[in-house]
C-alpha atoms as a PDB file:
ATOM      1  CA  UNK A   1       0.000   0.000   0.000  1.00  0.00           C
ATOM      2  CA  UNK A   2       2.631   3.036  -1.137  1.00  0.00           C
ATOM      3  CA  UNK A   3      -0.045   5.573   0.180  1.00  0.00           C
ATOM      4  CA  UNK A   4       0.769   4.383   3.806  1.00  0.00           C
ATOM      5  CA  UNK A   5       4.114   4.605   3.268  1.00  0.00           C
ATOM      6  CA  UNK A   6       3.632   8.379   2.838  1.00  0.00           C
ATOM      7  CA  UNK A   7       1.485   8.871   6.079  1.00  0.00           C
ATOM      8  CA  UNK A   8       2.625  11.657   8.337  1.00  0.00           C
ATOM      9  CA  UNK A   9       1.657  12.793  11.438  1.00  0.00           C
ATOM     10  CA  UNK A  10      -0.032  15.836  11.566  1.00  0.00           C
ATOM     11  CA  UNK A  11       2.377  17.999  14.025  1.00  0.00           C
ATOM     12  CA  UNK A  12       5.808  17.063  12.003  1.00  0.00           C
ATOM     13  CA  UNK A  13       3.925  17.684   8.629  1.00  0.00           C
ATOM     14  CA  UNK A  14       2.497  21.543   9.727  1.00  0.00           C
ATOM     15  CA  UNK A  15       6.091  22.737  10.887  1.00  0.00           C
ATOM     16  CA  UNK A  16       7.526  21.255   7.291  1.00  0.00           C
ATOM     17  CA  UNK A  17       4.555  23.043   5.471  1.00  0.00           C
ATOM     18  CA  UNK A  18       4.490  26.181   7.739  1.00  0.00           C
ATOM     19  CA  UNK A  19       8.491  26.765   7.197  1.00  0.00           C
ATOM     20  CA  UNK A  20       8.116  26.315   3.164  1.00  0.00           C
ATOM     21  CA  UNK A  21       4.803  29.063   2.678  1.00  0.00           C
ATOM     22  CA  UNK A  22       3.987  32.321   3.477  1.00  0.00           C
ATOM     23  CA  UNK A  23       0.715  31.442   3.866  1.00  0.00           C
ATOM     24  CA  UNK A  24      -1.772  30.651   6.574  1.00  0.00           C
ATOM     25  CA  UNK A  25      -2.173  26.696   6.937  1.00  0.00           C
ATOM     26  CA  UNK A  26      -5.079  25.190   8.676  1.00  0.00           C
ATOM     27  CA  UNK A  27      -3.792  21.780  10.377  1.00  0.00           C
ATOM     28  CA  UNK A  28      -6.022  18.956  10.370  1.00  0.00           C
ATOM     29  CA  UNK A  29      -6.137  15.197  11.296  1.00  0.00           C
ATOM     30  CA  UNK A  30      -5.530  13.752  14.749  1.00  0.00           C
ATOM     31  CA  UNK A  31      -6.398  16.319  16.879  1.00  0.00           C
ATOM     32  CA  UNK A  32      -8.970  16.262  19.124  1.00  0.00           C
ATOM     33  CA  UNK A  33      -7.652  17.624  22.753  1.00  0.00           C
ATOM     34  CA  UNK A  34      -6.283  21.349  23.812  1.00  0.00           C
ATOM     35  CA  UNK A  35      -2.685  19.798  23.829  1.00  0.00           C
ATOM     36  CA  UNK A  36      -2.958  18.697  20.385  1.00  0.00           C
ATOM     37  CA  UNK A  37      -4.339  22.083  19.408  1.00  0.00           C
ATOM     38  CA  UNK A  38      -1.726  24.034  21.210  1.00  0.00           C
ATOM     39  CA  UNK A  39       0.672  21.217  19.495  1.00  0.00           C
ATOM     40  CA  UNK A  40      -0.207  22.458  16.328  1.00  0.00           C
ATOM     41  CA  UNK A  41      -0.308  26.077  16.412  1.00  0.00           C
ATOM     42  CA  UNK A  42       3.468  25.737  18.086  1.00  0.00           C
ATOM     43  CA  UNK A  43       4.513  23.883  14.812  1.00  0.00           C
ATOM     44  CA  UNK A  44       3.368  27.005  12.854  1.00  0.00           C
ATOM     45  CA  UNK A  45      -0.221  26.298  12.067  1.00  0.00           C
ATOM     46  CA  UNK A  46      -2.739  29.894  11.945  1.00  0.00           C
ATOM     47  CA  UNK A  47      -5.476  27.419  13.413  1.00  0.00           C
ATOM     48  CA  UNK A  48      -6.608  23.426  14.123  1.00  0.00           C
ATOM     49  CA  UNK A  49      -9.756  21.982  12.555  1.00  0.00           C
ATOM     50  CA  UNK A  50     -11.080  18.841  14.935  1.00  0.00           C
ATOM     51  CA  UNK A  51     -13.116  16.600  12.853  1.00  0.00           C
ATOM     52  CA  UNK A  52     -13.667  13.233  14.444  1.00  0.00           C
ATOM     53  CA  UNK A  53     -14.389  15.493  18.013  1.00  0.00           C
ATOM     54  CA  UNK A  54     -17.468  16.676  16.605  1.00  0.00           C
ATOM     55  CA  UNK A  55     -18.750  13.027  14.754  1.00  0.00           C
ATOM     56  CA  UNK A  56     -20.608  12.339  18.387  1.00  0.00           C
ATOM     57  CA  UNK A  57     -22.199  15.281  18.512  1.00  0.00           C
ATOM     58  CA  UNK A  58     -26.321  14.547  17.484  1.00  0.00           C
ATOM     59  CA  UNK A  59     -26.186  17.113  14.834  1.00  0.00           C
ATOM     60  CA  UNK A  60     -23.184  15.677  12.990  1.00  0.00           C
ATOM     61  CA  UNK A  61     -26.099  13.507  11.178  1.00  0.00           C
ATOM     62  CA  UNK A  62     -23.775  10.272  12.349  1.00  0.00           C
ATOM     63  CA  UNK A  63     -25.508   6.957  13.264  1.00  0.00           C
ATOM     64  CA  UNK A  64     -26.471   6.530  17.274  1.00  0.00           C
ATOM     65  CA  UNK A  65     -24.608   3.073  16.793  1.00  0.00           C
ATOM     66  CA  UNK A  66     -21.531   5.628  15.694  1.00  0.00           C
ATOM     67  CA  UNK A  67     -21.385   7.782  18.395  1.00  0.00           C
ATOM     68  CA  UNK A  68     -21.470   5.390  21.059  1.00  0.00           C
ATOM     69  CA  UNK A  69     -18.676   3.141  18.978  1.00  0.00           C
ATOM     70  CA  UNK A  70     -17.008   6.729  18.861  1.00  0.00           C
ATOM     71  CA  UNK A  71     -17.734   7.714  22.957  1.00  0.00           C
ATOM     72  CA  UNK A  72     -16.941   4.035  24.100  1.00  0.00           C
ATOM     73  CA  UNK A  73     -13.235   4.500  22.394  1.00  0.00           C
ATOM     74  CA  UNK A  74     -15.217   1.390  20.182  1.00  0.00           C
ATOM     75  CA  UNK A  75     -16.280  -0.632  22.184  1.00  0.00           C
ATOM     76  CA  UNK A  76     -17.261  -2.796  25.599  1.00  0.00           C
ATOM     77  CA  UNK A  77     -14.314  -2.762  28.137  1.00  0.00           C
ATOM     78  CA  UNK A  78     -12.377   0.288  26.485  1.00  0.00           C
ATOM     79  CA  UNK A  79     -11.580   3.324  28.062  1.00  0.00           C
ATOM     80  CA  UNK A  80      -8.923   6.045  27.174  1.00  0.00           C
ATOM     81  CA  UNK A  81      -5.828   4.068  27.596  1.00  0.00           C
ATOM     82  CA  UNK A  82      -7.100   1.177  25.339  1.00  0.00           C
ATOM     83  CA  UNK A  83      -9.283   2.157  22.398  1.00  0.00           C
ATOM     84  CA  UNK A  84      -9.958   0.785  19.277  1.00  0.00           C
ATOM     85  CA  UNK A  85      -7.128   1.040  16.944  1.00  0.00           C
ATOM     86  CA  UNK A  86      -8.215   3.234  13.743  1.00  0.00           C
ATOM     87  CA  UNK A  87      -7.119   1.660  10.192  1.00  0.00           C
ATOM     88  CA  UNK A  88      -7.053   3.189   7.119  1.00  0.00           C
ATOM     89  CA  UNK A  89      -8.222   2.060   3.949  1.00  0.00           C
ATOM     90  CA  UNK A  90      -9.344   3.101   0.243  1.00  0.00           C
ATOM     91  CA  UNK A  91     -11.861  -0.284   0.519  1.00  0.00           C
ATOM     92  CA  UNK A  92     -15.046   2.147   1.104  1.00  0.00           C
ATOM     93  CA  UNK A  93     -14.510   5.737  -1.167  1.00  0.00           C
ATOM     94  CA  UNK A  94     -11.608   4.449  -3.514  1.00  0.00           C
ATOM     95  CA  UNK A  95      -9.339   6.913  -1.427  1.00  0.00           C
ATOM     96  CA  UNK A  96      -7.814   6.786   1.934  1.00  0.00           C
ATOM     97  CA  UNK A  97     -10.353   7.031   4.549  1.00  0.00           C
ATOM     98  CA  UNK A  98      -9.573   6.377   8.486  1.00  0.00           C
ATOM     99  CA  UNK A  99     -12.087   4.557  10.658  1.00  0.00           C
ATOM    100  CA  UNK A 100     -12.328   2.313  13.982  1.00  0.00           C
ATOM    101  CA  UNK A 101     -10.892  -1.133  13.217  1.00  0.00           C
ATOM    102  CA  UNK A 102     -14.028  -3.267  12.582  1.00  0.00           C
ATOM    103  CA  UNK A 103     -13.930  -6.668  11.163  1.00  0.00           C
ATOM    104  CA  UNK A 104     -15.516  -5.340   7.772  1.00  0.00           C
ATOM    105  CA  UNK A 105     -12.358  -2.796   7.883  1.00  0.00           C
ATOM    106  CA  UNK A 106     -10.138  -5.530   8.461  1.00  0.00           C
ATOM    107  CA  UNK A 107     -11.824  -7.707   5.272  1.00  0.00           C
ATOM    108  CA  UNK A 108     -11.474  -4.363   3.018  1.00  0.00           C
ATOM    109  CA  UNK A 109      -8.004  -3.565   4.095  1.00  0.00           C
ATOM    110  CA  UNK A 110      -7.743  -7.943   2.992  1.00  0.00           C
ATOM    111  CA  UNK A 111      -9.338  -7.082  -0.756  1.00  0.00           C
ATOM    112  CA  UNK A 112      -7.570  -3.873  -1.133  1.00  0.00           C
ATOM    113  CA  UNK A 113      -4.244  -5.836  -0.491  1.00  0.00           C
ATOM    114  CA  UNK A 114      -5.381  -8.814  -3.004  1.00  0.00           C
ATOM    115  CA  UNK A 115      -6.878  -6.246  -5.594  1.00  0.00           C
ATOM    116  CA  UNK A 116      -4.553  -2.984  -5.431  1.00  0.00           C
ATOM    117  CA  UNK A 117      -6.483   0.186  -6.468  1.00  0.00           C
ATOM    118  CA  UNK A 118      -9.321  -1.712  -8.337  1.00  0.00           C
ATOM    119  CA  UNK A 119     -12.441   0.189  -7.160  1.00  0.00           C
ATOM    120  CA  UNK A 120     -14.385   2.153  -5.239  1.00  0.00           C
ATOM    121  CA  UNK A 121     -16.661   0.307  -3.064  1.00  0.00           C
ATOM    122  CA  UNK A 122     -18.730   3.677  -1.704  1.00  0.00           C
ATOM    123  CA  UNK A 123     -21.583   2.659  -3.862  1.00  0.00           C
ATOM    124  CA  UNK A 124     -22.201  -1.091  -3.051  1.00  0.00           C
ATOM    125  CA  UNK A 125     -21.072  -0.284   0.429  1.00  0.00           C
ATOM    126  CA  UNK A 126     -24.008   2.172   1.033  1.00  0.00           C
ATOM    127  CA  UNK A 127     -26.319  -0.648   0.901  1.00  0.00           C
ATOM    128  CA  UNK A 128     -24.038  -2.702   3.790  1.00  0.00           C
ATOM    129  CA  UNK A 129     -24.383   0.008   5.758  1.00  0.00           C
ATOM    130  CA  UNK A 130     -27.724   0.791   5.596  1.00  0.00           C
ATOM    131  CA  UNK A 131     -27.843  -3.014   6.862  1.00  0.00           C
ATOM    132  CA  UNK A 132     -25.363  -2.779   9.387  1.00  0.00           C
ATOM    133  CA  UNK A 133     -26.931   0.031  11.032  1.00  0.00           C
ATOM    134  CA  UNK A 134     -30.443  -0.823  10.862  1.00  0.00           C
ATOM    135  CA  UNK A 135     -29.201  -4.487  12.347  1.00  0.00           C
ATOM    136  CA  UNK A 136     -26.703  -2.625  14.996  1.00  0.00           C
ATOM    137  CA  UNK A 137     -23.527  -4.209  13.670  1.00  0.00           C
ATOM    138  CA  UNK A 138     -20.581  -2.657  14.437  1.00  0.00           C
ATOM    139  CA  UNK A 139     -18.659  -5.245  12.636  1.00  0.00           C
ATOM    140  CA  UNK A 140     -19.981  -4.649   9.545  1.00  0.00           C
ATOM    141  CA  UNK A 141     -20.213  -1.530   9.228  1.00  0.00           C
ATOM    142  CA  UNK A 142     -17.842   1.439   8.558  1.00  0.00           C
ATOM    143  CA  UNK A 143     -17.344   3.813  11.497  1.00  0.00           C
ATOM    144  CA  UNK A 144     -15.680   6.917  10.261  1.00  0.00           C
ATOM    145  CA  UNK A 145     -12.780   8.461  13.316  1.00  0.00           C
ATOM    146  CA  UNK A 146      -9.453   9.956  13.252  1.00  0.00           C
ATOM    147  CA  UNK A 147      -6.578   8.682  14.862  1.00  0.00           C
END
């Protein structure tokens, strides 16, 4: 997968952007706390944008079965200092996308390995999900979060 060989974390990737423009850059991607914010603006950034923070919230339009997934770090027995490990895959919109690390993320991480960048599975995967969440599976169905 040469896209996750090119993966870089968010802090070290604003200082390298922030020292090569004269412009004002907007970090994104794995921040959801004040430290990470402050993190950020240190390594140059003009401001943070939290994404995954606000997928709990009931106006983000996300699935109940989502936000719980997302406020029970994933699931039953996990807390803070043991959550659900994210994965990231092209399986579901053809580009790379990060969720929690469900079994059906697992399988497409499988087929994107056996059929390297073959499709995008957004549009059969709609129907899945409409499944998954109308059956409450959290193992089949994709749970956008950040890292």
């Amino acid at each position: 997968q040469d896209y996750r060989r090119g993966l870089v974390e968010v802090v070290p990737l604003v200082r390298g952007i922030a020292d090569a423009v004269d412009v004002p850059v907007i970090a994104a991607g794995g921040i959801m706390r004040g430290g990470d914010i402050r993190a950020v603006l240190e390594a140059g950034a003009s401001a943070a944008q939290l994404g995954t923070a606000f997928l709990s919230c009931p106006e983000c339009g996300t699935s109940a079965m989502h936000r719980e997934a997302l406020l029970g770090y994933g699931g039953e027995g996990r807390d803070a200092s043991d959550p659900l490990p994210t994965v990231v895959t092209l399986g579901y919109t053809g580009k790379p996308a990060r969720g929690l690390q469900t079994d059906r993320a697992l399988r497409m991480a499988d087929l994107e390995g056996a059929l390297p960048n073959c499709f995008n599975g957004m549009l059969a995967g709609r129907t899945l999900q409409a499944a998954a969440l109308k059956q409450g599976r959290k193992d089949a169905a994709y749970l956008w979060a950040g890292s």
